[in-house]
C-alpha atoms as a PDB file:
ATOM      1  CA  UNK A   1       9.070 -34.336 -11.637  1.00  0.00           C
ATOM      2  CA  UNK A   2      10.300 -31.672 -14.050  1.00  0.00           C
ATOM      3  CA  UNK A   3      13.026 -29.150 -13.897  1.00  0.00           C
ATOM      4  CA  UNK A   4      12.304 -25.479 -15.351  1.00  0.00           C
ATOM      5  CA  UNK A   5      14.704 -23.988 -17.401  1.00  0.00           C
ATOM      6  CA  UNK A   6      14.179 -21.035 -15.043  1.00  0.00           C
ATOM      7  CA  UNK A   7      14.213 -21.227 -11.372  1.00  0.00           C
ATOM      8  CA  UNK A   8      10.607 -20.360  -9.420  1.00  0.00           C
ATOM      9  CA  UNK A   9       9.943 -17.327  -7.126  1.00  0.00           C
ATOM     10  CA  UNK A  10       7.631 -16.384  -4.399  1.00  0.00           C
ATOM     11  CA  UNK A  11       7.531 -12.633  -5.276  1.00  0.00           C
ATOM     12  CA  UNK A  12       6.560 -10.300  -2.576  1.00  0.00           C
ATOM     13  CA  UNK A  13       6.225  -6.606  -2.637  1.00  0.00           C
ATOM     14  CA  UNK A  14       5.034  -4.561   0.276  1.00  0.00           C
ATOM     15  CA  UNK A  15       3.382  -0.879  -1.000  1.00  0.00           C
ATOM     16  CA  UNK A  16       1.878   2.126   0.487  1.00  0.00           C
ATOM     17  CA  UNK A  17      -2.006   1.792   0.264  1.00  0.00           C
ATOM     18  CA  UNK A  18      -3.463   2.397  -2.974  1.00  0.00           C
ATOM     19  CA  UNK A  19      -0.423   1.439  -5.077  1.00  0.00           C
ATOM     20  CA  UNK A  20      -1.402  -2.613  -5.378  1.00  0.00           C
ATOM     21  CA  UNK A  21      -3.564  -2.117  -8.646  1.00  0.00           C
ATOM     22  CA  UNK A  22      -0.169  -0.065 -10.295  1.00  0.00           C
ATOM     23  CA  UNK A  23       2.037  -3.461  -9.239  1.00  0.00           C
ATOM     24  CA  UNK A  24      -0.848  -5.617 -10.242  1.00  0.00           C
ATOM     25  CA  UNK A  25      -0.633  -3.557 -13.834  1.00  0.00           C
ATOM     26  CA  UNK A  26       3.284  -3.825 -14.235  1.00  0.00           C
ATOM     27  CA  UNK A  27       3.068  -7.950 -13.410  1.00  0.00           C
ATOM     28  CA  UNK A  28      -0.088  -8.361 -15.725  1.00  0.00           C
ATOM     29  CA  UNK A  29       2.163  -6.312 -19.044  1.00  0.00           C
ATOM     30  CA  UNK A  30       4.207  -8.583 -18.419  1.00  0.00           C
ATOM     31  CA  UNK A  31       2.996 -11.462 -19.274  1.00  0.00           C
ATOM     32  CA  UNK A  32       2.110 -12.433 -15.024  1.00  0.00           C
ATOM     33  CA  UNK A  33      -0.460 -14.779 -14.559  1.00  0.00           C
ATOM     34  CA  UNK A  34      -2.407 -14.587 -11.209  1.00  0.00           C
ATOM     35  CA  UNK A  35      -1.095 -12.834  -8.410  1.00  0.00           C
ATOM     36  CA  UNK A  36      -2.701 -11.664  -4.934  1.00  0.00           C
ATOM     37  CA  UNK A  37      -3.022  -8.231  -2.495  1.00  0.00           C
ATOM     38  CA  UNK A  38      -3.468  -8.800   0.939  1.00  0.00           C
ATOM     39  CA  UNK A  39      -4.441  -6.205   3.077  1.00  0.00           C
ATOM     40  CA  UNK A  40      -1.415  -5.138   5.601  1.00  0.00           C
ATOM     41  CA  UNK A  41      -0.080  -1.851   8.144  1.00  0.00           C
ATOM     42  CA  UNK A  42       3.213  -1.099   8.700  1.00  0.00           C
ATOM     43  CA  UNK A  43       5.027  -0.930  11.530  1.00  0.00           C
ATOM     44  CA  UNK A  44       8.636   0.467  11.722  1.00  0.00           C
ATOM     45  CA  UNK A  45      10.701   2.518  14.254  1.00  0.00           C
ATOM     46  CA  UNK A  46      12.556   5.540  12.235  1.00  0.00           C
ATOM     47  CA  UNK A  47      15.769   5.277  14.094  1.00  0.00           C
ATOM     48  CA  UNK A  48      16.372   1.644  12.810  1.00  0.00           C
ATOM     49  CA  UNK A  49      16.788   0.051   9.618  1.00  0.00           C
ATOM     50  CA  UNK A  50      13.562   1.774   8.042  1.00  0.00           C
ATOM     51  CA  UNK A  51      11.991  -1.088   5.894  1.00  0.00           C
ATOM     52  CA  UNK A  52       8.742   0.192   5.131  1.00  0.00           C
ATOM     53  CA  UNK A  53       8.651   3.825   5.414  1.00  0.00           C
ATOM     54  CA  UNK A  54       6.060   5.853   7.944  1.00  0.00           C
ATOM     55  CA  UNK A  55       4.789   4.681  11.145  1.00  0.00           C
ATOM     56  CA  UNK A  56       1.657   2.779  11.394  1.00  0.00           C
ATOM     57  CA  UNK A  57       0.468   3.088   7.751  1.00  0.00           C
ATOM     58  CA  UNK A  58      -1.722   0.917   5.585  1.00  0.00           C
ATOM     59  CA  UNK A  59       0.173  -1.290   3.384  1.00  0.00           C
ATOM     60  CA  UNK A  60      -0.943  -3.728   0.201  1.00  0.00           C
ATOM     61  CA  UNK A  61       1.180  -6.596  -0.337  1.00  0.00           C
ATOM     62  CA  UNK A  62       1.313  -8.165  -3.568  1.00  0.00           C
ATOM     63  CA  UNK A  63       2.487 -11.757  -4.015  1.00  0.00           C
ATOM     64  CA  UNK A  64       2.844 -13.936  -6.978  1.00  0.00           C
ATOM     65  CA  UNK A  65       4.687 -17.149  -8.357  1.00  0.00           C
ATOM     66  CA  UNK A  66       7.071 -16.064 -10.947  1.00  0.00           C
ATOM     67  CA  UNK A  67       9.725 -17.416 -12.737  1.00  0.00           C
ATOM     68  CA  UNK A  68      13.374 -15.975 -12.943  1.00  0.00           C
ATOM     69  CA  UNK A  69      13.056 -15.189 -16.583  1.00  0.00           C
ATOM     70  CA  UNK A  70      10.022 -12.765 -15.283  1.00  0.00           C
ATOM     71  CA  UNK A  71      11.803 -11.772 -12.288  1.00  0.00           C
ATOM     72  CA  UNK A  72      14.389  -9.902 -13.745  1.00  0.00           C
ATOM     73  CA  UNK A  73      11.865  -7.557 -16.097  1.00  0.00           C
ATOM     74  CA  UNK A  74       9.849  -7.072 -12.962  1.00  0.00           C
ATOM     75  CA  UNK A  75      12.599  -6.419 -10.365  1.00  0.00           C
ATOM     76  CA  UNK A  76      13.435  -3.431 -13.436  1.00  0.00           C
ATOM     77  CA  UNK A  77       9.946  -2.080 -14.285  1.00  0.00           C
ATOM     78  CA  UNK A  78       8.991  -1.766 -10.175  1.00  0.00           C
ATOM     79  CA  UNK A  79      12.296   0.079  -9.843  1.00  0.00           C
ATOM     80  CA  UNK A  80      11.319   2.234 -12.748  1.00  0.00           C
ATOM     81  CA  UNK A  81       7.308   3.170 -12.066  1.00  0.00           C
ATOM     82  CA  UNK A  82       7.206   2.837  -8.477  1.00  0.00           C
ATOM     83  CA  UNK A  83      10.896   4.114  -7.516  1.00  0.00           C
ATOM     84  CA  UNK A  84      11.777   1.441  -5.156  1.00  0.00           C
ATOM     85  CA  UNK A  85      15.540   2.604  -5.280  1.00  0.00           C
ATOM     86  CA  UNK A  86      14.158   5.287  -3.220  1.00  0.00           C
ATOM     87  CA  UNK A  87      13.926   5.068   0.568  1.00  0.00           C
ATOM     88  CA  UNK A  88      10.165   4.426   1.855  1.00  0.00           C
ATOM     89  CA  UNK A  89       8.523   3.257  -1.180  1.00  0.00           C
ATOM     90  CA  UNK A  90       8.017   0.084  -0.931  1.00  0.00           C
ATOM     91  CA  UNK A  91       9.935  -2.993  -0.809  1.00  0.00           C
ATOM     92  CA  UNK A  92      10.264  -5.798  -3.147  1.00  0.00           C
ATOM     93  CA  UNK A  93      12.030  -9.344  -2.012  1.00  0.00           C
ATOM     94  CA  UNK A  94      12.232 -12.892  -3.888  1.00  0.00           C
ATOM     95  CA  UNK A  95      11.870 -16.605  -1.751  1.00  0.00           C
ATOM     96  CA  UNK A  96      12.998 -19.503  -3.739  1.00  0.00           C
ATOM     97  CA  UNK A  97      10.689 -22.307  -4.224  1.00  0.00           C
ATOM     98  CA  UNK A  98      12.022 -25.760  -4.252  1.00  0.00           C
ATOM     99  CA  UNK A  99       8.830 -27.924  -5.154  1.00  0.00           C
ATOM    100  CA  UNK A 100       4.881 -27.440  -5.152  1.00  0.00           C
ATOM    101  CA  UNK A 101       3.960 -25.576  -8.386  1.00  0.00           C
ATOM    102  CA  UNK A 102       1.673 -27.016 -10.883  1.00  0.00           C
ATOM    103  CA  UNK A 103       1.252 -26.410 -14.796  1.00  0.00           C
ATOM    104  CA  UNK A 104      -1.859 -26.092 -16.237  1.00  0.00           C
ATOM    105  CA  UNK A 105      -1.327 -30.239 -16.905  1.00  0.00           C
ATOM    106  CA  UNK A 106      -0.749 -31.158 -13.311  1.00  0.00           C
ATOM    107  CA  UNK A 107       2.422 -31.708 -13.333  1.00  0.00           C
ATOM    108  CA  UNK A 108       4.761 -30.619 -10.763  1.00  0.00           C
ATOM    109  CA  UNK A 109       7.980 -28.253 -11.425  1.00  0.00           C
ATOM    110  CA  UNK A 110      11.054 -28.169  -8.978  1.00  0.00           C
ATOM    111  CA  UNK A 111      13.502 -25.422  -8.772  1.00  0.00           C
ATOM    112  CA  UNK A 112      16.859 -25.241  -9.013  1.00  0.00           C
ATOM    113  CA  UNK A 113      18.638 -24.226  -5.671  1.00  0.00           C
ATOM    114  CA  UNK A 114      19.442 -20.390  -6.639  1.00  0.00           C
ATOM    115  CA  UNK A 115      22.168 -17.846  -4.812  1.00  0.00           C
ATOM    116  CA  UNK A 116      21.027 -14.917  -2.737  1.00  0.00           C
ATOM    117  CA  UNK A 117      21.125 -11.064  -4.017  1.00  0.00           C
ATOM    118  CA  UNK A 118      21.491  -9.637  -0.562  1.00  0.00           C
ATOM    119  CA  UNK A 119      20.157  -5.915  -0.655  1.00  0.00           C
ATOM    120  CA  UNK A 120      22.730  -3.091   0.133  1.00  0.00           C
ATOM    121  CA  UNK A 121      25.423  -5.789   0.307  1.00  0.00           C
ATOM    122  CA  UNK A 122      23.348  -7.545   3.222  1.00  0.00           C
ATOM    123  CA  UNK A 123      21.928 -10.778   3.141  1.00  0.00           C
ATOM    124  CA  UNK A 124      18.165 -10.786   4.699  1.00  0.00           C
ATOM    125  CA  UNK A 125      15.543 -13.340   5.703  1.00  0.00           C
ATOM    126  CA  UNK A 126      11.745 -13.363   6.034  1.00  0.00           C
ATOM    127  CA  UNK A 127      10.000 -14.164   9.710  1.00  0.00           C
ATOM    128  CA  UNK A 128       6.025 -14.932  10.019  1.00  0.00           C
ATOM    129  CA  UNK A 129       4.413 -14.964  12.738  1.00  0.00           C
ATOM    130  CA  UNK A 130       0.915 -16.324  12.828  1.00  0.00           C
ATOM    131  CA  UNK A 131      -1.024 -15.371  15.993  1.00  0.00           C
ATOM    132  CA  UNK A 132      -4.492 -14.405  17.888  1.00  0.00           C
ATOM    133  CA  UNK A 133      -6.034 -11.211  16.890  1.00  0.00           C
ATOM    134  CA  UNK A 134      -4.833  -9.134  20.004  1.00  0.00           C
ATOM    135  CA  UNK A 135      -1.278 -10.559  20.513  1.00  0.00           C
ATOM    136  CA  UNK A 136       0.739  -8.394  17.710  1.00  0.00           C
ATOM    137  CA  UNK A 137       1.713  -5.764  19.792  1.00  0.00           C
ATOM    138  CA  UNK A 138       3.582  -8.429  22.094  1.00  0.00           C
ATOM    139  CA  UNK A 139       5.436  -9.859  18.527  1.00  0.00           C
ATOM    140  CA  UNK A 140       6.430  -6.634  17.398  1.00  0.00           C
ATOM    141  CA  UNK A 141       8.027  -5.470  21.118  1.00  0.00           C
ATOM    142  CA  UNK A 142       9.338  -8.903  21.360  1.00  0.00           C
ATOM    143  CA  UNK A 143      11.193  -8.338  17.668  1.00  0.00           C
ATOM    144  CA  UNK A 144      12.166  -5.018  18.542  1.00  0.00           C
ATOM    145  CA  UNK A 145      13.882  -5.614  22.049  1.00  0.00           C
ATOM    146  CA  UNK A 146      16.089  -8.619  19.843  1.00  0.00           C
ATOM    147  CA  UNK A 147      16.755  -5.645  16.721  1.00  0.00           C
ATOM    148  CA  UNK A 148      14.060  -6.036  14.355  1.00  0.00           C
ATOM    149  CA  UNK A 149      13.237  -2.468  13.013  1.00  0.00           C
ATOM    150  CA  UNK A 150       9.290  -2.664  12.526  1.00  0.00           C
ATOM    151  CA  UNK A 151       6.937  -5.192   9.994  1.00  0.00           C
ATOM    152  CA  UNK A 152       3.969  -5.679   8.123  1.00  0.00           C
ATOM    153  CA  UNK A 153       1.049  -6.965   9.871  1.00  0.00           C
ATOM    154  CA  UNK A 154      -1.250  -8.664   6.849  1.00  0.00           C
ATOM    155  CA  UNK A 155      -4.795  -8.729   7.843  1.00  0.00           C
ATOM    156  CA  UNK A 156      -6.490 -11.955   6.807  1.00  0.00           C
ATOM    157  CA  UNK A 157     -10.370 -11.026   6.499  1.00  0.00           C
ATOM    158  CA  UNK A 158     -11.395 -11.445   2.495  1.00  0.00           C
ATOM    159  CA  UNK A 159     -13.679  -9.287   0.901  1.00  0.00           C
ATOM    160  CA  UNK A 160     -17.133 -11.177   2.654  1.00  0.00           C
ATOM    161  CA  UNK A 161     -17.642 -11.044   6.162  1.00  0.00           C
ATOM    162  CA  UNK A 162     -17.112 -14.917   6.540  1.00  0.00           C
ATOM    163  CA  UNK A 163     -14.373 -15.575   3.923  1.00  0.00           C
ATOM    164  CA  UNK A 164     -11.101 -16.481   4.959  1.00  0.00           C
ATOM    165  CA  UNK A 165      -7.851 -16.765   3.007  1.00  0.00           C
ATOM    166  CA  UNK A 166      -4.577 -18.703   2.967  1.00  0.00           C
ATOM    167  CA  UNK A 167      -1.080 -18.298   3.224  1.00  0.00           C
ATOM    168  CA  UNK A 168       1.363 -21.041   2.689  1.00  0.00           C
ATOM    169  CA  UNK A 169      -1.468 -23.208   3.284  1.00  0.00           C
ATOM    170  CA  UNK A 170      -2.477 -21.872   6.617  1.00  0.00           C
ATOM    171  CA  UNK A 171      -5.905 -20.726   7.201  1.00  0.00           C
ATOM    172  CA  UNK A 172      -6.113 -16.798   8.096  1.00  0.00           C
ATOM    173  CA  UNK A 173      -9.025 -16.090   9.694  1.00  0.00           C
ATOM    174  CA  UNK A 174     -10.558 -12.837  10.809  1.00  0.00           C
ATOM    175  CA  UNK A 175      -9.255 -13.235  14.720  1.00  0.00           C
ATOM    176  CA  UNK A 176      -5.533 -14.708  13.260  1.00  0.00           C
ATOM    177  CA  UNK A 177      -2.578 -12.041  12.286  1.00  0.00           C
ATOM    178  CA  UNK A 178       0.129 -12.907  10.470  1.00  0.00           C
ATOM    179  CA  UNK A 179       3.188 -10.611  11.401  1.00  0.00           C
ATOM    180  CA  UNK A 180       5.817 -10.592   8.316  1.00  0.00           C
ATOM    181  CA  UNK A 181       9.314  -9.128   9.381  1.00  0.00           C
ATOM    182  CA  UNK A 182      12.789  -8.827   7.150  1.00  0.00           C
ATOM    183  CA  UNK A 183      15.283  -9.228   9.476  1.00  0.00           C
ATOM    184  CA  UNK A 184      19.306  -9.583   8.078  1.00  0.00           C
ATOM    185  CA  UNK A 185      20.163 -12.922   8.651  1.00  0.00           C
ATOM    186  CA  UNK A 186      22.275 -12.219  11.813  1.00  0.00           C
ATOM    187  CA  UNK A 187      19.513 -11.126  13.908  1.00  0.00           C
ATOM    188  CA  UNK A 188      17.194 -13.517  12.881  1.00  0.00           C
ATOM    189  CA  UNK A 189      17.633 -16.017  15.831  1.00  0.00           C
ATOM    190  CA  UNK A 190      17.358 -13.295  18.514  1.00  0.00           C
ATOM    191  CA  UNK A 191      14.456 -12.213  17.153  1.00  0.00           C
ATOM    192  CA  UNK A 192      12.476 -15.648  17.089  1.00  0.00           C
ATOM    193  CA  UNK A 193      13.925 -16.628  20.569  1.00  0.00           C
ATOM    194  CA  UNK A 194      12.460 -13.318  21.626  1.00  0.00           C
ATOM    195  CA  UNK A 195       8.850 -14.000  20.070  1.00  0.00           C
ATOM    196  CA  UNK A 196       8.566 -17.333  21.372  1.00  0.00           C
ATOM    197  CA  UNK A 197       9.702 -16.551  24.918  1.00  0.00           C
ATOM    198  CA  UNK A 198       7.437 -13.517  25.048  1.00  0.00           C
ATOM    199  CA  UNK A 199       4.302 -15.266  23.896  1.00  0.00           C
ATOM    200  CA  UNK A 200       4.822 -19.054  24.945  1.00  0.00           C
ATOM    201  CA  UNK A 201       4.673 -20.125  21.174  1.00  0.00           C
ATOM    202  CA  UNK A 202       5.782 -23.449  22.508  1.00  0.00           C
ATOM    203  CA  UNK A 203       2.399 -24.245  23.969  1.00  0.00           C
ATOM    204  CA  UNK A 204      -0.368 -25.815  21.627  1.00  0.00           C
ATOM    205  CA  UNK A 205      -2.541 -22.509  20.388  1.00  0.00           C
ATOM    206  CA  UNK A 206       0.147 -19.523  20.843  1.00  0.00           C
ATOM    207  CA  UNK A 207       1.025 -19.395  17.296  1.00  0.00           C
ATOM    208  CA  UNK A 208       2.892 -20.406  14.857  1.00  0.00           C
ATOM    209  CA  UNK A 209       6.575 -19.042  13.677  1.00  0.00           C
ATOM    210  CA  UNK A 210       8.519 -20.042  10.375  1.00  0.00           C
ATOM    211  CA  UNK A 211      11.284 -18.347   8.862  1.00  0.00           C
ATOM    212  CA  UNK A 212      12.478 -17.601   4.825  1.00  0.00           C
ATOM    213  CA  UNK A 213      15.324 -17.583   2.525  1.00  0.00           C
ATOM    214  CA  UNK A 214      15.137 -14.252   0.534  1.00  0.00           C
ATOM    215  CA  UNK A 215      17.101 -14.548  -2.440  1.00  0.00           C
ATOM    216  CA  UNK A 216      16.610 -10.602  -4.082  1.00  0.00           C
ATOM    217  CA  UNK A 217      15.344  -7.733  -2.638  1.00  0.00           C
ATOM    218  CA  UNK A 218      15.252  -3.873  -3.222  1.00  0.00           C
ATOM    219  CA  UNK A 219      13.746  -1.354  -1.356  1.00  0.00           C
ATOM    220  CA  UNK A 220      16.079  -2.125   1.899  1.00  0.00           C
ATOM    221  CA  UNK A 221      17.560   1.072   4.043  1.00  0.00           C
ATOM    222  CA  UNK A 222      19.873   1.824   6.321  1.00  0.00           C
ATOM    223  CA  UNK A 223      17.907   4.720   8.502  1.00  0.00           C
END
């Protein structure tokens, strides 16, 4: 398998509705090459860290495979056009990817190992949750009684009535949620212990919980 001279990103970046076409412009200039928006609302509470800005609002989240020669222009240009250094526009975070990309060839590129770029000084990690349509309310008081401030509940109906999508290789279908919360790495194992006591994820159809490195991020507050 080859080594890139760069190492590969999962780039993620969580905007207020209506602002996914702008990120989908700065990633295209460029030079990005594919990219996706998911469909997504926002759930915080203001007197917590305040990750994604006001209560209960739609959300586009943007997600792409880039490479760390990319990531640095992009990390600068969202900064620039969509203010991201300000509190409750958005946030933008980086996962590394070890393996599991493919050139236009077929061959398969592995990443180097890379440090994390904590935001504010803090180190942070990502948490999904993949659940029944119905059962999100129960994750996010779960996360919230262990510390989590809010998240970003990414709707997985496509643009047909009967399409699905996929994310990390898991099938979202219309009755599935997937509930996406940055927690700093200290809280993280309260707040899974919490989720999978409060809805039996233990038991064969509860859902499904898997937690992420985040190696860069902006867009993280202290409220």
């Amino acid at each position: 398998m080859d080594s890139p001279k760069h190492g590969m990103r999962l780039f993620w970046c969580i905007l207020d509705f209506g602002k996914g076409s702008k990120m989908f412009d700065i990633y295209r200039k460029l030079g990005g090459v594919g990219g996706t928006i998911f469909l997504g609302r926002g759930t915080v509470s203001s007197d917590m860290l305040n990750l994604l800005g006001i209560l209960d609002s739609r959300k586009e989240v943007f997600l792409a495979l880039v490479d760390e020669a990319l990531e640095d222009d992009l990390y600068h240009e969202v900064v620039r056009q969509l203010g991201l250094n300000k509190p409750h526009k958005g946030i933008a975070f980086s996962m590394p990817v070890k393996y599991g990309f493919w050139k236009d060839d077929g061959s398969q590129i592995v990443s180097p190992c890379e440090k994390k770029e904590g935001a504010n000084g803090l180190d942070y990690e990502a948490i999904f949750v993949v659940v029944n349509r119905g059962s999100k309310d129960e994750v996010l008081e779960a996360a919230k009684s262990a510390g989590a401030t809010g998240g970003t509940i990414i709707h997985g109906r496509g643009a047909a009535s009967q399409e699905k999508q996929t994310l990390f290789n898991i099938q979202i279908e219309p009755e599935k949620d997937v509930i996406l919360i940055i927690s700093s790495t200290d809280r993280t194992d309260a707040i899974v212990n919490a989720i999978k006591n409060k809805l039996d994820i233990d038991k064969p159809g509860a859902g499904i919980i898997f937690v992420m490195d985040i190696t860069r991020a902006e867009g993280l507050w202290r409220g």
